[in-house]
N, C-alpha and C. Protein backbone atom coordinates (compact mmCIF):
# COMPACT_ATOMS: atom_id res chain seq x y z
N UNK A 1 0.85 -1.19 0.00
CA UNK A 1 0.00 0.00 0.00
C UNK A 1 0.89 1.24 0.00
N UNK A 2 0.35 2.28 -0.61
CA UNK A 2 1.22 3.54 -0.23
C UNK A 2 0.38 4.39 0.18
N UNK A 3 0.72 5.68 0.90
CA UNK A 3 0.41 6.68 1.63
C UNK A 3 -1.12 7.31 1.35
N UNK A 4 -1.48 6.92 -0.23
CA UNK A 4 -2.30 7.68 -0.54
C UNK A 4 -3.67 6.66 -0.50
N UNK A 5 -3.47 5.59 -0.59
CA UNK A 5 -4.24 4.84 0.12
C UNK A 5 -5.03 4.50 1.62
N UNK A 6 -4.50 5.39 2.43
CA UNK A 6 -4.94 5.47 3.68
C UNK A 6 -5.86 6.40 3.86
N UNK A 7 -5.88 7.23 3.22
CA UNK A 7 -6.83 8.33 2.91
C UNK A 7 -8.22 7.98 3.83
N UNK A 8 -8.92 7.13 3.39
CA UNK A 8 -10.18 6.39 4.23
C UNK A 8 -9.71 6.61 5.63
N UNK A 9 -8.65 6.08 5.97
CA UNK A 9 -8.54 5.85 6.99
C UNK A 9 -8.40 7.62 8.21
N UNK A 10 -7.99 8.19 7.24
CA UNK A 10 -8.22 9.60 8.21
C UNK A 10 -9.76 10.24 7.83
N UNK A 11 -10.14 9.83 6.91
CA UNK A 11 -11.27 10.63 6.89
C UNK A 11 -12.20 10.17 7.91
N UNK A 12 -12.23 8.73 8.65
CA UNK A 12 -12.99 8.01 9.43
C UNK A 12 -12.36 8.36 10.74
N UNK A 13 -11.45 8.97 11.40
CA UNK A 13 -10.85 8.75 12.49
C UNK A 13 -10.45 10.30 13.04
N UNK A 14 -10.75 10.59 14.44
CA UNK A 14 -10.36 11.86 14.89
C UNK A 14 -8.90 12.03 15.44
N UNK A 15 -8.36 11.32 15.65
CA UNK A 15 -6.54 11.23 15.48
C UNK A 15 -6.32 10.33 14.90
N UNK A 16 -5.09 10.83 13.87
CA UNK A 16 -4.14 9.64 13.29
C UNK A 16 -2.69 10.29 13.13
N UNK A 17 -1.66 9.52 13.45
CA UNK A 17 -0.49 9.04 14.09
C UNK A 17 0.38 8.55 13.14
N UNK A 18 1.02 9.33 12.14
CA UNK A 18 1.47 8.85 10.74
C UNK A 18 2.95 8.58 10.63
N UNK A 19 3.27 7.50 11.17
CA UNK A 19 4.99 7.01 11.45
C UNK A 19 5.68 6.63 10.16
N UNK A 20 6.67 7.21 9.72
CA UNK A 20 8.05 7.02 8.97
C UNK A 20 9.08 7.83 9.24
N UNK A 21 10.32 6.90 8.00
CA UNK A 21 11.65 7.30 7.93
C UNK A 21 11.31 8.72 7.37
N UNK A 22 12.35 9.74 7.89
CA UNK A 22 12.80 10.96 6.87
C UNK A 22 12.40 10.31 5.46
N UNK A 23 11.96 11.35 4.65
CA UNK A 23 12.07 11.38 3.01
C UNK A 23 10.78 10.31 2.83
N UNK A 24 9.89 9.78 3.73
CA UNK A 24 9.05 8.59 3.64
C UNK A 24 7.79 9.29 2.86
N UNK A 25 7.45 10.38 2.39
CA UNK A 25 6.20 10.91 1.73
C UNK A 25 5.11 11.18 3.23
N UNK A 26 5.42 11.60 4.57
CA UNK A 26 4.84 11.90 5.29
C UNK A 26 4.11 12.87 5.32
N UNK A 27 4.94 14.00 4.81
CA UNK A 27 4.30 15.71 4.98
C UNK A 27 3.57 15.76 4.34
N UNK A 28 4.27 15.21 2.84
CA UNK A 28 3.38 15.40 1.44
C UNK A 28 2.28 14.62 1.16
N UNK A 29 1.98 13.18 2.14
CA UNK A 29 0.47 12.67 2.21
C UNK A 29 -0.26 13.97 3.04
N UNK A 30 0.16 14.66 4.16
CA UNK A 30 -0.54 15.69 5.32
C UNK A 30 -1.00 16.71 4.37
N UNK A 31 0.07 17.61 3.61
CA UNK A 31 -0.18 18.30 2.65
C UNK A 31 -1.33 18.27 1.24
N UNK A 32 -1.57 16.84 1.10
CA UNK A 32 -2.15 16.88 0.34
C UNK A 32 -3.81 17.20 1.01
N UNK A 33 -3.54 16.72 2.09
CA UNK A 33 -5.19 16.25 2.67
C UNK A 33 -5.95 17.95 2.44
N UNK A 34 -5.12 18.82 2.18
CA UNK A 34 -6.19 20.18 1.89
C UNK A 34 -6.59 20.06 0.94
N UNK A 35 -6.36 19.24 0.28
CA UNK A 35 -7.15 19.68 -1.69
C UNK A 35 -6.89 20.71 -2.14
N UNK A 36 -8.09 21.16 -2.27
CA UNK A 36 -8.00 22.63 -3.57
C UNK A 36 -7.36 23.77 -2.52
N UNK A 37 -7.86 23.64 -1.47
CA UNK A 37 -7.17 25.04 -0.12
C UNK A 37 -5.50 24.87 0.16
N UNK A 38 -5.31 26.03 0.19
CA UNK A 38 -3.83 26.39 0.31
C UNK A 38 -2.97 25.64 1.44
N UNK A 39 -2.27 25.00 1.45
CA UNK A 39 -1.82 24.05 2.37
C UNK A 39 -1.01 25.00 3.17
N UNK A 40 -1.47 24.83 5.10
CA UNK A 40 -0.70 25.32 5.80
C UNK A 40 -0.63 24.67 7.15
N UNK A 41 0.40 24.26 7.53
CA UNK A 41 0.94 23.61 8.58
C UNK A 41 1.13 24.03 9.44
N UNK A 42 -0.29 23.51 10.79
CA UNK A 42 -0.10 24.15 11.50
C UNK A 42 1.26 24.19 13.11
N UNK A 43 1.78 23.20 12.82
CA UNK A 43 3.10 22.93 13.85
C UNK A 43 4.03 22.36 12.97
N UNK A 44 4.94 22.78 13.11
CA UNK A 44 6.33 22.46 12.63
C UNK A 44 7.47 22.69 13.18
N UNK A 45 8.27 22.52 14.42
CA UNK A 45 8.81 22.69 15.01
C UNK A 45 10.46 22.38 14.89
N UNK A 46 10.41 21.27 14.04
CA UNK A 46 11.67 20.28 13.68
C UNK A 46 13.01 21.32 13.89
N UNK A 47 13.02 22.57 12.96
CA UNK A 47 14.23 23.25 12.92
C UNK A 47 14.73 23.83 14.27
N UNK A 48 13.43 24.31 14.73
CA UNK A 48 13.75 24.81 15.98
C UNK A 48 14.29 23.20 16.76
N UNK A 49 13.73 22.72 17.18
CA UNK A 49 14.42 21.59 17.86
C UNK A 49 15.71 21.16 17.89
N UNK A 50 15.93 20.66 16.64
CA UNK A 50 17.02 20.47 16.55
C UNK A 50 18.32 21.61 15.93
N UNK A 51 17.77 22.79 16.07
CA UNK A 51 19.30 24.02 16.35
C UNK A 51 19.63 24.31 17.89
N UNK A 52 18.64 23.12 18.53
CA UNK A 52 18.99 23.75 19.68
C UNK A 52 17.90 24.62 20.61
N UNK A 53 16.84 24.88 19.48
CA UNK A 53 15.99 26.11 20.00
C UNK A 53 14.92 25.92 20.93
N UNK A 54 14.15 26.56 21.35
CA UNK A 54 12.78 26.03 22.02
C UNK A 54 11.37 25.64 21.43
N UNK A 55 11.69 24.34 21.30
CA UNK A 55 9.86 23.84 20.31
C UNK A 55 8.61 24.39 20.79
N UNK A 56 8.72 24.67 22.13
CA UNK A 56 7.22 25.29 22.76
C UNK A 56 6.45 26.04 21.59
N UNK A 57 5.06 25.67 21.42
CA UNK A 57 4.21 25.92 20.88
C UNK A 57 3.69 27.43 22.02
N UNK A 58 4.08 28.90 20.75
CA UNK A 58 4.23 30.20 21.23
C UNK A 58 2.38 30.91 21.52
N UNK A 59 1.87 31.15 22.25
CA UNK A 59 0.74 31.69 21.94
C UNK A 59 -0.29 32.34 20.92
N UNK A 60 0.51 32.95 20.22
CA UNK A 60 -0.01 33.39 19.87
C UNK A 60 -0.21 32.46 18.43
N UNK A 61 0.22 31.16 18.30
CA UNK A 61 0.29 30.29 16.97
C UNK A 61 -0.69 29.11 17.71
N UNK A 62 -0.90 28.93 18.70
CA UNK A 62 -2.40 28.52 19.71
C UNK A 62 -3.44 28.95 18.88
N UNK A 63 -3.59 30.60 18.93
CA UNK A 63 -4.69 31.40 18.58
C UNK A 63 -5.03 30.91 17.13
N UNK A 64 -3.65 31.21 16.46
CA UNK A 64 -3.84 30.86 15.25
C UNK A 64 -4.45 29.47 14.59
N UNK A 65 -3.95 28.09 15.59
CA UNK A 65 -4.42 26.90 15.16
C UNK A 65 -6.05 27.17 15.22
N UNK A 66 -6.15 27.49 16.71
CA UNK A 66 -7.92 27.92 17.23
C UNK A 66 -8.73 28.06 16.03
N UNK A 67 -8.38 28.95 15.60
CA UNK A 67 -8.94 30.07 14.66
C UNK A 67 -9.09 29.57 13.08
N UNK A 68 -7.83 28.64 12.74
CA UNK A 68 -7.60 28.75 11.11
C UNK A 68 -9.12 27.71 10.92
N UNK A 69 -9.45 28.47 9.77
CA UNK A 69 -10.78 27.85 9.22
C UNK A 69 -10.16 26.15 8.15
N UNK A 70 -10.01 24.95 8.56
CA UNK A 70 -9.48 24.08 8.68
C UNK A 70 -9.81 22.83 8.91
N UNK A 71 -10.75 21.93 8.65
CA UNK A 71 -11.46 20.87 9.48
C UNK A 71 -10.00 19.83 10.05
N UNK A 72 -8.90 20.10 10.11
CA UNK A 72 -8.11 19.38 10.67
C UNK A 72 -6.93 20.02 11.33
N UNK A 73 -6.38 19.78 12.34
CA UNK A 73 -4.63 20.55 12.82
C UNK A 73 -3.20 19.54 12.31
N UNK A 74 -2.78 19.99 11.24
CA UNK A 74 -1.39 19.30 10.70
C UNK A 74 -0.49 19.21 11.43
N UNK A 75 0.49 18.50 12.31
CA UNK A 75 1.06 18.55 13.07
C UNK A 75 2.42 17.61 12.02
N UNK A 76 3.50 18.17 11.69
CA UNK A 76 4.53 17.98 11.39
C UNK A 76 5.93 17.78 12.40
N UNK A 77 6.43 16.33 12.32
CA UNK A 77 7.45 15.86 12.96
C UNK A 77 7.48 16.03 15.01
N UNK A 78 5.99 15.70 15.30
CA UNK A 78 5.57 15.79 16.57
C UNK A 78 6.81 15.15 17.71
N UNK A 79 7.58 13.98 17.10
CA UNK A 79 8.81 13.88 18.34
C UNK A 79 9.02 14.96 18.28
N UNK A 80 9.47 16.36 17.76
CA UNK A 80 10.03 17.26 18.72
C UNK A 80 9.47 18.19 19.13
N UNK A 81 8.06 18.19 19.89
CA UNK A 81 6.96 19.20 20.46
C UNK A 81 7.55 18.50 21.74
N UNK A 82 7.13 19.46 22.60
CA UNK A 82 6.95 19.23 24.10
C UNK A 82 5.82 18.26 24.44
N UNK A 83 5.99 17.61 25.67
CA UNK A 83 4.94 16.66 25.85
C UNK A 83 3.84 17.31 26.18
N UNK A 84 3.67 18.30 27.03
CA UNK A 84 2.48 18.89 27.22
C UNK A 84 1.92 19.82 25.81
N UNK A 85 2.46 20.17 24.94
CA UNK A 85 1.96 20.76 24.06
C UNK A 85 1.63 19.66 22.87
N UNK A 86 1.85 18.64 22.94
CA UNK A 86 1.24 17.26 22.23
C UNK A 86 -0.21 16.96 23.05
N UNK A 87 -0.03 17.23 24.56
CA UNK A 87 -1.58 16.75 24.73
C UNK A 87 -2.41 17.88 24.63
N UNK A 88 -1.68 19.39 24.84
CA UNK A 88 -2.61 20.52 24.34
C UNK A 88 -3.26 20.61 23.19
N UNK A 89 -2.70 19.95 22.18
CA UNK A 89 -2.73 19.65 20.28
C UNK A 89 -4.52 18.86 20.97
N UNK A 90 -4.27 17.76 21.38
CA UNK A 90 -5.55 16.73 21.41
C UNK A 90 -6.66 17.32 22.29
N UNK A 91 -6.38 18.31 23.40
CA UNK A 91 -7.27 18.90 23.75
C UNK A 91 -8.21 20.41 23.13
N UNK A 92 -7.15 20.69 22.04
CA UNK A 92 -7.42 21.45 21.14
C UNK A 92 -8.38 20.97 19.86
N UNK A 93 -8.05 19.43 19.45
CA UNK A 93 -8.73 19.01 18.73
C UNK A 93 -10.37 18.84 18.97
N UNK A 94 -10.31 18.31 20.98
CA UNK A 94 -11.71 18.14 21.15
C UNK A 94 -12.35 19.39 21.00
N UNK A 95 -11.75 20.40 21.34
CA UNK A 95 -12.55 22.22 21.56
C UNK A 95 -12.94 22.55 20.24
N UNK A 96 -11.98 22.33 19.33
CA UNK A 96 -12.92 23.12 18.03
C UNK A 96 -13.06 21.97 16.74
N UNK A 97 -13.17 20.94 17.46
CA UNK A 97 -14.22 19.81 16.92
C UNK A 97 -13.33 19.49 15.29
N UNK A 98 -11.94 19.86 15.44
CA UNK A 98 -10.84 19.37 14.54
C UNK A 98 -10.40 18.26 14.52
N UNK A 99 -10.18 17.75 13.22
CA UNK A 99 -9.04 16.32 13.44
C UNK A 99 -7.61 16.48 13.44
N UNK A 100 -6.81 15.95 14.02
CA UNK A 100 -5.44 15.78 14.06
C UNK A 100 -4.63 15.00 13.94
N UNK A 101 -3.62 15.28 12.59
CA UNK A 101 -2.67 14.88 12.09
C UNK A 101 -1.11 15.07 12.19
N UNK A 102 -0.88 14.10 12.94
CA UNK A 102 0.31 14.21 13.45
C UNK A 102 1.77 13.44 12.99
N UNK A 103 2.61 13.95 12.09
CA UNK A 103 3.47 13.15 11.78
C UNK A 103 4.72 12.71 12.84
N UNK A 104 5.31 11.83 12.23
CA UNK A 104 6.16 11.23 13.51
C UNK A 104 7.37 10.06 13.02
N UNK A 105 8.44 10.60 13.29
CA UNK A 105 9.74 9.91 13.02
C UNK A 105 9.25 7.99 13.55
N UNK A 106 9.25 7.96 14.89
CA UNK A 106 9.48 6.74 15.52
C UNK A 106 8.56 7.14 16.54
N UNK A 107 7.22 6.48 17.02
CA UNK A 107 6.37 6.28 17.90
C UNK A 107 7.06 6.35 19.37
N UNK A 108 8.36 5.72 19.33
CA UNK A 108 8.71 5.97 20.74
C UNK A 108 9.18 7.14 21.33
N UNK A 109 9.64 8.12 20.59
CA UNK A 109 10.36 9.54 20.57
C UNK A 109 9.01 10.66 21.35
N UNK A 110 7.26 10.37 21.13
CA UNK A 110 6.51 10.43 21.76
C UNK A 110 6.09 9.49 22.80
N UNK A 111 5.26 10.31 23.68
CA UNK A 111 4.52 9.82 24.93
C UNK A 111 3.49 9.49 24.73
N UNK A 112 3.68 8.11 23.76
CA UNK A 112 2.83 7.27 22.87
C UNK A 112 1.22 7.04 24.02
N UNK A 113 1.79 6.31 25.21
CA UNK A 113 0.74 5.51 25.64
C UNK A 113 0.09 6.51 26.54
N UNK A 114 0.71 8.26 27.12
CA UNK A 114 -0.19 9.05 27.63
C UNK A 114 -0.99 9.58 26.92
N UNK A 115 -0.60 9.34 25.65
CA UNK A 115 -1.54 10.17 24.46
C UNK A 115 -2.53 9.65 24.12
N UNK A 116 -2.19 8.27 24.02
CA UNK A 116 -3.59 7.09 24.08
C UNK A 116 -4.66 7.53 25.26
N UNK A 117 -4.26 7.51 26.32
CA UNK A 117 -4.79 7.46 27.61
C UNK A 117 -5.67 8.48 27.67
N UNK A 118 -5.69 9.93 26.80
CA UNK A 118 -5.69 11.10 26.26
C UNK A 118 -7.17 10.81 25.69
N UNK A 119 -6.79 10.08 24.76
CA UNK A 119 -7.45 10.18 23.33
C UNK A 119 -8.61 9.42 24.09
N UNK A 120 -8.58 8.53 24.66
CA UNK A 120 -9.15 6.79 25.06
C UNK A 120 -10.58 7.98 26.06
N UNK A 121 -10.04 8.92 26.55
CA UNK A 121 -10.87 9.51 27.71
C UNK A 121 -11.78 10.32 27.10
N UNK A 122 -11.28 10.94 26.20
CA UNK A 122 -12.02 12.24 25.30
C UNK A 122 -12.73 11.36 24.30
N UNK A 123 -12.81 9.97 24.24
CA UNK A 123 -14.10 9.22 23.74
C UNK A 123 -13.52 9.89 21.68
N UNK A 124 -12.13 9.59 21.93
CA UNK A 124 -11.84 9.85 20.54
C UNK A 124 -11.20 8.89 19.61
N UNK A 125 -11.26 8.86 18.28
CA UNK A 125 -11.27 7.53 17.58
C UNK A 125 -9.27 7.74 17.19
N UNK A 126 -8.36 6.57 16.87
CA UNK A 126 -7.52 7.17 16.49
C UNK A 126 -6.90 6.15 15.61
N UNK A 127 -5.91 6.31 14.72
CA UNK A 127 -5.62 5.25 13.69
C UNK A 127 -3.82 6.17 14.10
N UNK A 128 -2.99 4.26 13.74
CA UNK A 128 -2.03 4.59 13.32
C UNK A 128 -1.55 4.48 12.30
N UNK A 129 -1.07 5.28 11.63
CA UNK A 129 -0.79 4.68 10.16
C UNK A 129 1.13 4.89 10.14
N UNK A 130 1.72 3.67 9.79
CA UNK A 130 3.07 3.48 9.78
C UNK A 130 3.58 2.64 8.29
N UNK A 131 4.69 3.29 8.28
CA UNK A 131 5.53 2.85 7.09
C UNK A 131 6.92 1.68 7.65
N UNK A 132 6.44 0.57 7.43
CA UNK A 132 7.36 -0.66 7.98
C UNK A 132 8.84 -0.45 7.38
N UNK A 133 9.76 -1.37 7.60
CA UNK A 133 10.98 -1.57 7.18
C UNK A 133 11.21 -1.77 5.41
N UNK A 134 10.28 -2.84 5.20
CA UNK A 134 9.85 -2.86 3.78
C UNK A 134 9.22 -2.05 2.94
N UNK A 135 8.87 -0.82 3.70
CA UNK A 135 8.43 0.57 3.36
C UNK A 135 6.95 -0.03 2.91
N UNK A 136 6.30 -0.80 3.18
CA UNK A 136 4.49 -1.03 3.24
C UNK A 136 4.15 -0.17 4.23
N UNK A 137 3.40 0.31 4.12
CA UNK A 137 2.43 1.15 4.77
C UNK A 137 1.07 0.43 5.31
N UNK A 138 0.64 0.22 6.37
CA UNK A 138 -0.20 -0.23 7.08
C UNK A 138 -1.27 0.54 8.10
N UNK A 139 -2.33 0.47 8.22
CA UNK A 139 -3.04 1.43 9.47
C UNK A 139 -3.48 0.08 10.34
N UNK A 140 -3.65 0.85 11.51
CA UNK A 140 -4.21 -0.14 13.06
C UNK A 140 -5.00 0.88 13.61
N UNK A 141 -6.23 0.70 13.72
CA UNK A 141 -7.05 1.27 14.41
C UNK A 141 -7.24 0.94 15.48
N UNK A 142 -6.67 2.12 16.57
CA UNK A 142 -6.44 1.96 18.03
C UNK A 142 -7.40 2.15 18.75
N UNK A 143 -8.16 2.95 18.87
CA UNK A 143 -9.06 3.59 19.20
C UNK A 143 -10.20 3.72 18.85
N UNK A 144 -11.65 3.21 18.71
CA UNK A 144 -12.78 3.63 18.35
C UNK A 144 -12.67 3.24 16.77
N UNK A 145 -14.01 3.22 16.40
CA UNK A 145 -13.81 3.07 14.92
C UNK A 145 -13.21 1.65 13.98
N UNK A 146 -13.17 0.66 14.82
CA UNK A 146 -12.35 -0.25 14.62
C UNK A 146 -13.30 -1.05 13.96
């Protein structure tokens, strides 16, 4: 399967959890999910992270996720968000009734199973979708919806 095949699978699910290597077509499956609307990402933190900088998700880009007219929040290369601003992302999703898409190097680099614990409470559905060693692409529906 490839990336663009999962498609179903986010349109059915209020988190999904999109694991690969660098260069794996991650962003550019996220990117596509706007269609005809101008693609804009709402977390991206990666550079800052790794120069060293502070990933904290700044207020006033809060407002902005809040706000952007969007039926989903793009979350790009989520290992390097803060842990509390990963569960702010999901409590953000329940408030303005958004889905969230979260890309992700390696599942363990997040606080995989508090996020579950998260999701599991807020009565929210969630899919993982991962790119194996053999580069197949697979979803597991964790959460709801199964």
């Amino acid at each position: 399967m490839n990336w663009n095949e999962m498609q179903p699978h986010l349109q059915s699910h209020d988190v999904a959890i999109i694991i690969g290597p660098h260069r794996s077509g991650k962003t550019e499956f996220v990117v596509q999910q706007y269609g005809d609307n101008s693609p804009c990402i709402d977390v991206n933190k990666a550079s800052k992270a790794y120069s060293g900088g502070n990933p904290a998700i700044l207020d006033e880009e809060w407002e902005e996720i809040a706000t952007r007219d969007c039926p989903f929040i793009a979350v790009i290369d989520a290992h390097t968000l803060r842990s509390d601003d990963l569960f702010t992302l999901v409590e953000m999703a329940v408030e303005t009734k958004k889905k969230l898409y979260m890309t992700c190097f390696d599942i363990e680099a997040i606080p995989y199973s508090e996020l579950l614990s998260q999701i599991c409470a807020a009565k929210l559905s969630l899919v993982r979708i991962e790119m194996l060693e053999n580069k197949e692409i697979y979803a597991w529906s964790l959460v709801g919806n199964s």
